[in-house]
Protein backbone atom coordinates (compact mmCIF):
# COMPACT_ATOMS: atom_id res chain seq x y z
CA UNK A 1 0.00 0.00 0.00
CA UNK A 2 1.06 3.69 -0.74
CA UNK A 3 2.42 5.80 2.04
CA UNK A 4 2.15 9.47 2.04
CA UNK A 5 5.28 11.28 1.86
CA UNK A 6 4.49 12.86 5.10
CA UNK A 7 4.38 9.43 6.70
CA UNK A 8 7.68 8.69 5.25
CA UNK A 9 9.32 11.81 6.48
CA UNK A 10 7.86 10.94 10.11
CA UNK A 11 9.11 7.48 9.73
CA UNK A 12 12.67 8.59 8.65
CA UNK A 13 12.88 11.14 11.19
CA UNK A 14 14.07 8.99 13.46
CA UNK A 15 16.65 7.45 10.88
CA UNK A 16 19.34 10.34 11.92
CA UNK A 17 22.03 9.57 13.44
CA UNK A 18 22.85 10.67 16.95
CA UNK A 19 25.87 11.67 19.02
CA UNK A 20 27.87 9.77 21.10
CA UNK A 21 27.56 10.38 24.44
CA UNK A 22 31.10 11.18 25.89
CA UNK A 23 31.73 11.04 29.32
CA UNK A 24 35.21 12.12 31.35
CA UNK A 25 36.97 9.34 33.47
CA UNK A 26 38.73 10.35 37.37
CA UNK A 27 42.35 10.08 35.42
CA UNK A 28 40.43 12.52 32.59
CA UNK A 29 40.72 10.82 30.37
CA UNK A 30 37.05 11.52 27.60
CA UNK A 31 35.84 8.29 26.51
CA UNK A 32 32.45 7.00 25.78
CA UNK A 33 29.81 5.91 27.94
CA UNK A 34 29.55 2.30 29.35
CA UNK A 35 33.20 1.31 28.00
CA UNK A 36 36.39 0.64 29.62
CA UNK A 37 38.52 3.48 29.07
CA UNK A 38 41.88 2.09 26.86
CA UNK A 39 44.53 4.21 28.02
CA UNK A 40 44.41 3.09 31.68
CA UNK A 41 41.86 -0.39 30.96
CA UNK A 42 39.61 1.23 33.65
CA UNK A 43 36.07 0.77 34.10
CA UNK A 44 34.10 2.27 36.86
CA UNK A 45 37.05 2.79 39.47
CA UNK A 46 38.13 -0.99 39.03
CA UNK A 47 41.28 -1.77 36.47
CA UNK A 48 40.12 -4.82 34.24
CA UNK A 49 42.95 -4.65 31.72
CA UNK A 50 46.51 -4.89 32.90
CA UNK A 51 48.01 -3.01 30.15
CA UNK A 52 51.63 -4.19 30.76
CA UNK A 53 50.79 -8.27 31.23
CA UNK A 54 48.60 -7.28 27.68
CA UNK A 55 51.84 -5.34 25.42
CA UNK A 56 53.90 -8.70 26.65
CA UNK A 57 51.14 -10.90 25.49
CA UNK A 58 51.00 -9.07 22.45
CA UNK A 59 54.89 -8.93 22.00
CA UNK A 60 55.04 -12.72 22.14
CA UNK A 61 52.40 -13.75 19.80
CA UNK A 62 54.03 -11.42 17.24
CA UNK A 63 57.23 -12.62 17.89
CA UNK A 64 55.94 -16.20 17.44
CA UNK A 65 54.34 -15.06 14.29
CA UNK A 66 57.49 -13.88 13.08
CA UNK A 67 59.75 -16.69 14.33
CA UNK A 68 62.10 -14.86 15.93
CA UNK A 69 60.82 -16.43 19.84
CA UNK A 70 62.78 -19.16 21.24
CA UNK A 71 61.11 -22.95 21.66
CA UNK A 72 61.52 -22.44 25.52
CA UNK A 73 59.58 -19.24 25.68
CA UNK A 74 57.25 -19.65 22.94
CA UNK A 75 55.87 -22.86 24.77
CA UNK A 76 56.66 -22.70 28.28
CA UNK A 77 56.76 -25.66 30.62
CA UNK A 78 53.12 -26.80 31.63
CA UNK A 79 52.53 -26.71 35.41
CA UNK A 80 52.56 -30.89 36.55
CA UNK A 81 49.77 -31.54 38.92
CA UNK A 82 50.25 -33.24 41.82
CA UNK A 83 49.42 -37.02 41.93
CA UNK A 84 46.43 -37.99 44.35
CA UNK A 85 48.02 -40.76 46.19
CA UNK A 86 45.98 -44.09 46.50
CA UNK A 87 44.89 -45.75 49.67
CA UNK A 88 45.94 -49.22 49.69
């Protein structure tokens, strides 16, 4: 069925797009809203990302990539568990 261009233009009106809303962290650090803020991995006064464990993570799988990571560090040693000992 045929619209009206007035129903249209009401329909599209709410096809704009809207602004982000920005919000500024304790460090001050403007980032949006509801997101963990990437230059200090903070999120609500709690740190989730440890941003120094993450560049050597990242270092290391690049290395591997590349090949230039030793066997010993690219695959360390898996912890051994501890044997249960049996009751005989």
């Amino acid at each position: 069925m045929r619209h009206t261009r007035g129903h249209t233009a009401n329909r599209r009106s709410h096809h704009a797009l809207k602004n982000r809303a920005l919000t500024v962290s304790a460090e001050g650090t403007v980032h949006p809203r509801h997101r963990v803020v990437l230059e200090g991995g903070t999120y609500r006064g709690r740190t989730l990302i440890n941003r120094k464990a993450a560049r050597i993570d990242r270092r290391a799988v690049k290395a591997k990539r590349e090949g230039t990571l030793d066997k010993a560090e690219a695959n360390p040693a898996p912890k051994k568990k501890a044997k249960k000992e049996s009751k005989d």
